[in-house]
Every structure is written in C-alpha cells, then in structure tokens.
C-alpha atoms as a PDB file:
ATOM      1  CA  UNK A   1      65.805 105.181 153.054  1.00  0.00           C
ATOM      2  CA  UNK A   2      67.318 108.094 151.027  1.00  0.00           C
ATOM      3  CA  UNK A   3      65.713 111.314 151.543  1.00  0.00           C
ATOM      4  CA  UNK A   4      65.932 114.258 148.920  1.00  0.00           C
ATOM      5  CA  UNK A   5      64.353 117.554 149.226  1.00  0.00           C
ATOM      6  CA  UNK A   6      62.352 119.334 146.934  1.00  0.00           C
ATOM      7  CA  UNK A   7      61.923 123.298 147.078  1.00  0.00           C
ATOM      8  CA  UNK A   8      58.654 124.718 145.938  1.00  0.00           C
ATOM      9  CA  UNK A   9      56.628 127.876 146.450  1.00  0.00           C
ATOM     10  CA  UNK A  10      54.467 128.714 149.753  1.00  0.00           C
ATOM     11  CA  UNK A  11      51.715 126.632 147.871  1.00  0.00           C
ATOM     12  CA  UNK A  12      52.969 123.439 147.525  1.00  0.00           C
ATOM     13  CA  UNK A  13      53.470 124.033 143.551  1.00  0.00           C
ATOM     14  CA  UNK A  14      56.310 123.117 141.216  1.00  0.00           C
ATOM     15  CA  UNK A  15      58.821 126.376 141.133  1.00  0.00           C
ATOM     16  CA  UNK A  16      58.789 128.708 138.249  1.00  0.00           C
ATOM     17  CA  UNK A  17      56.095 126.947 136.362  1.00  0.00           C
ATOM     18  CA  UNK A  18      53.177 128.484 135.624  1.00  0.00           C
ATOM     19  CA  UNK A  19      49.586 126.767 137.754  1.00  0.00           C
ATOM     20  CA  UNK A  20      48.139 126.125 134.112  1.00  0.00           C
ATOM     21  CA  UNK A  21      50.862 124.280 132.485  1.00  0.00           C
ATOM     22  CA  UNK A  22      50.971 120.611 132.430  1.00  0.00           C
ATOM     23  CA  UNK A  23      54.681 120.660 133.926  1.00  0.00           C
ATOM     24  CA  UNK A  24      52.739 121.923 137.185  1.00  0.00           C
ATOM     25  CA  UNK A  25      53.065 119.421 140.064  1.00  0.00           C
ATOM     26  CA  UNK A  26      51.736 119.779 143.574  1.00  0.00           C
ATOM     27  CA  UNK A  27      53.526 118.629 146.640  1.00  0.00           C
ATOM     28  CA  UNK A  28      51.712 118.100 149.463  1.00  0.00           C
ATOM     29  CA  UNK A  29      52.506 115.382 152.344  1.00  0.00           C
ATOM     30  CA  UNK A  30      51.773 112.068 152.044  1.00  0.00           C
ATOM     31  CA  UNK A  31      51.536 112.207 148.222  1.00  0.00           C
ATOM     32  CA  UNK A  32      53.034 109.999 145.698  1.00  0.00           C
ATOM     33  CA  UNK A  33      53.948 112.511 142.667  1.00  0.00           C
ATOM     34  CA  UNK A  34      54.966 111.367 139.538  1.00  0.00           C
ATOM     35  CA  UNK A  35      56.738 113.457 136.674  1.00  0.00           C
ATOM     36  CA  UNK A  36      54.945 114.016 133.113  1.00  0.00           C
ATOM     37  CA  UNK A  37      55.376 111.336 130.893  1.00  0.00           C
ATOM     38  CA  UNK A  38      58.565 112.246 128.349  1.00  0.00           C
ATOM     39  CA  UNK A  39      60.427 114.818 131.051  1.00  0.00           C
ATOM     40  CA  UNK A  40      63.438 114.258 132.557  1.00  0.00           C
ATOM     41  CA  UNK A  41      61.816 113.834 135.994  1.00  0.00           C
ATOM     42  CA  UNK A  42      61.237 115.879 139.218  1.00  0.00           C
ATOM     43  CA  UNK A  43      63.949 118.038 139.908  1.00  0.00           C
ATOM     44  CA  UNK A  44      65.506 117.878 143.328  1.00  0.00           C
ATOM     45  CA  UNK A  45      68.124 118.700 145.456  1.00  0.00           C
ATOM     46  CA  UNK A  46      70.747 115.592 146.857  1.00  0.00           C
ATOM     47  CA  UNK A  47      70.769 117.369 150.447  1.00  0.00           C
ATOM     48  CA  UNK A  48      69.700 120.234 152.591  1.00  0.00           C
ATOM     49  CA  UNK A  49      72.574 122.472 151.831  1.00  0.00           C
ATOM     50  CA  UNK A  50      71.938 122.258 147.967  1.00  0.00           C
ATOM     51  CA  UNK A  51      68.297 123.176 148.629  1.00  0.00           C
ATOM     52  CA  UNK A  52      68.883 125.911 150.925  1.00  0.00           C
ATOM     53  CA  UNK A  53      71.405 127.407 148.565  1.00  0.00           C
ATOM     54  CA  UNK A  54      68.768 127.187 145.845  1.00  0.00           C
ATOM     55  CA  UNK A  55      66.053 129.337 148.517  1.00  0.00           C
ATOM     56  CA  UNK A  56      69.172 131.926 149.360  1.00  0.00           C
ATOM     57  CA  UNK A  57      68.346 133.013 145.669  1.00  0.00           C
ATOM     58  CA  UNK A  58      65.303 132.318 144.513  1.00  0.00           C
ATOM     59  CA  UNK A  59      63.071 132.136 148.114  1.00  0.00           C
ATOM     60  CA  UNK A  60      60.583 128.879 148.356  1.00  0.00           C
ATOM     61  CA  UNK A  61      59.609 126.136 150.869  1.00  0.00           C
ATOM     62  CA  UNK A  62      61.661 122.994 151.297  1.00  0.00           C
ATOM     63  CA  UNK A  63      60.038 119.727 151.421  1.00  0.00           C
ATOM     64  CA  UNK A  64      61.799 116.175 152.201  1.00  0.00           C
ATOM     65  CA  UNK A  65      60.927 113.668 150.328  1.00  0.00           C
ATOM     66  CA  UNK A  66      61.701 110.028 149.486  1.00  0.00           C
ATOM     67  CA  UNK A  67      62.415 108.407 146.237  1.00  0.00           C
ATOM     68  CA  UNK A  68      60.663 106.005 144.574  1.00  0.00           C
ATOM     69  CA  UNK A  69      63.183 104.403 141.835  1.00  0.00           C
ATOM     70  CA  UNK A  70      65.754 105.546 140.397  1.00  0.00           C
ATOM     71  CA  UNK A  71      67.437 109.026 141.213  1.00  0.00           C
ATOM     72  CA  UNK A  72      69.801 110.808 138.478  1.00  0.00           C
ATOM     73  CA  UNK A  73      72.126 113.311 137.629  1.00  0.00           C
ATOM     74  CA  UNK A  74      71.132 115.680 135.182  1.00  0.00           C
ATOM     75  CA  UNK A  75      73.586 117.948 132.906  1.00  0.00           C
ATOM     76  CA  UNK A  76      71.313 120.261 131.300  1.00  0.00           C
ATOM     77  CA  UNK A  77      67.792 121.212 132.234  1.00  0.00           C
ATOM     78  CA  UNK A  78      65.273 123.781 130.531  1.00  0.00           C
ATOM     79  CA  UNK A  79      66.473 127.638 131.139  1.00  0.00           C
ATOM     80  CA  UNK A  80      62.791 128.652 130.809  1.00  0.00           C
ATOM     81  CA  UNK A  81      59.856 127.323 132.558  1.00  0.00           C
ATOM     82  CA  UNK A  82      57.007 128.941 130.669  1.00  0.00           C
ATOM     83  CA  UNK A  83      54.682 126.113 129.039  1.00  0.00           C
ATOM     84  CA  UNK A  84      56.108 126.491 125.612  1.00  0.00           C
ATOM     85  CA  UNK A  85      59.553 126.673 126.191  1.00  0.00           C
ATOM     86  CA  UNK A  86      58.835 123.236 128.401  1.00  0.00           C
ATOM     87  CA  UNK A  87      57.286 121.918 125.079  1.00  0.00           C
ATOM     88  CA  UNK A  88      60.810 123.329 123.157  1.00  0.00           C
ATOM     89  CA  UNK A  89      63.193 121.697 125.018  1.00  0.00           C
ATOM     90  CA  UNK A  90      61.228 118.781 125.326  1.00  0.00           C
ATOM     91  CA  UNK A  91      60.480 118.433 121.704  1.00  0.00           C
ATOM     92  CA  UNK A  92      64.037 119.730 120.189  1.00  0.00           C
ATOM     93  CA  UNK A  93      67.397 119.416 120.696  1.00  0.00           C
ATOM     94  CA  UNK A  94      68.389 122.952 120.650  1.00  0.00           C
ATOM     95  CA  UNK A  95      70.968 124.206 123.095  1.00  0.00           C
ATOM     96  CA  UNK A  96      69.994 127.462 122.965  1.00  0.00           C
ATOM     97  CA  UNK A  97      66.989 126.287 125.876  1.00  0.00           C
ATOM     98  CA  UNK A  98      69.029 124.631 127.844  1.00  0.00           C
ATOM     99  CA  UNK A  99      70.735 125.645 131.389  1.00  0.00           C
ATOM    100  CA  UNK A 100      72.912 124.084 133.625  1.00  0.00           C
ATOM    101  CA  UNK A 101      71.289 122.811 136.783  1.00  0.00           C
ATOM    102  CA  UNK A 102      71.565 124.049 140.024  1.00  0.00           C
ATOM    103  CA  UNK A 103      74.392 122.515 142.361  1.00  0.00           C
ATOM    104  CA  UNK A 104      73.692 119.382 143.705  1.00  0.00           C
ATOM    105  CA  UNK A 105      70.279 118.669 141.396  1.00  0.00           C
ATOM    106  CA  UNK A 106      69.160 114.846 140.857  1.00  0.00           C
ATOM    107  CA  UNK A 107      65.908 113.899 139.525  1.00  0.00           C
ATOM    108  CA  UNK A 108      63.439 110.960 139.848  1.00  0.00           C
ATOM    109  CA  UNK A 109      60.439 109.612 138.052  1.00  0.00           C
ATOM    110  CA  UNK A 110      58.590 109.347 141.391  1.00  0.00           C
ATOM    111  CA  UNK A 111      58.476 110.913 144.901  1.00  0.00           C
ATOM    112  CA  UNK A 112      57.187 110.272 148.060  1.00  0.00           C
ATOM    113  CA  UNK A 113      56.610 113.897 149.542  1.00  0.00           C
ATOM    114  CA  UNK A 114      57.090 113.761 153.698  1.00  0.00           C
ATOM    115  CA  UNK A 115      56.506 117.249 154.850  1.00  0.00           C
END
C-alpha cells in the first residue's frame, strides 16, 4: 500500500484556499476525498521529508494518506489559490498563473485520509 501525505491547516482544510471556494476539501480520518471535477487532483507530497519541508515554510498539519488510483507528477500548478484565480488557471492557458510545485508534489484523483 503506498502512503502519501497531505499537509493541511489545524482544521483539517485544503491549504491556502479559502473555506468558501469550491477548491475547499476537508481531510478528516477515515474519509474518502475526491478532487473537483476538471482539476488536476489533490496535491500531495511523495514522502515525509517533502511534506515537512513544505510545513518548515508555510506551518500546517500533516496527514498520511493512501491513494486511490492513479498518482502523478505535476509540472505546473496554480500560483494563487483565491477562488478566481482557481477558475483562471483552470479555464485558460495563461502562464502568467502558473507556479512550479513544491519538491516532491504528486497528485491523485482520490484519497484515502488515515490520520
């Protein structure tokens, strides 16, 4: 079984994206979470080094989790993660909104969260 790990904030919530948008995702144990339709899945981290170098800058919790399909390797991700630039990158193909991704950031359609 692989296991990935996902940071979030204290409350279980996808990082840097604000409660009201429909990027939001909560992470609690035992869940099955699934990524919005049309994104390019839920970001996570390929081990616990990656993650924790990820919370050494920007502080969070880090949950393991367990894939459910495919994971991938991203190249570019959105470099805002306000509701409409979400929309932007996900509606354009401007690189002007796109970042690269953290070190060591995969993705999946679906996760099983653990902790």
């Amino acid at each position: 079984m692989d296991i990935l790990y996902k940071v979030t904030t204290s409350e279980d919530k996808s990082f840097s994206v604000p409660n009201d948008s429909r990027y939001c995702l909560y992470y609690k144990k035992n869940d099955i979470v699934e990524a919005p339709k049309g994104t390019i899945g839920i970001l996570l981290f390929k081990n616990i080094y990656y993650a924790n170098d990820f919370i050494d800058i920007f502080p969070g919790t880090i949950k393991r989790v367990r894939p459910i399909g495919e994971i991938r390797a991203i190249h570019v991700m959105a470099n805002d993660f306000s509701q409409e630039s979400l929309n932007d990158f996900y509606s354009t193909n401007d690189p002007s909104l796109w970042s690269p991704p953290p070190l060591g950031t995969v993705v999946c359609d679906k996760i099983e969260v653990l902790d």
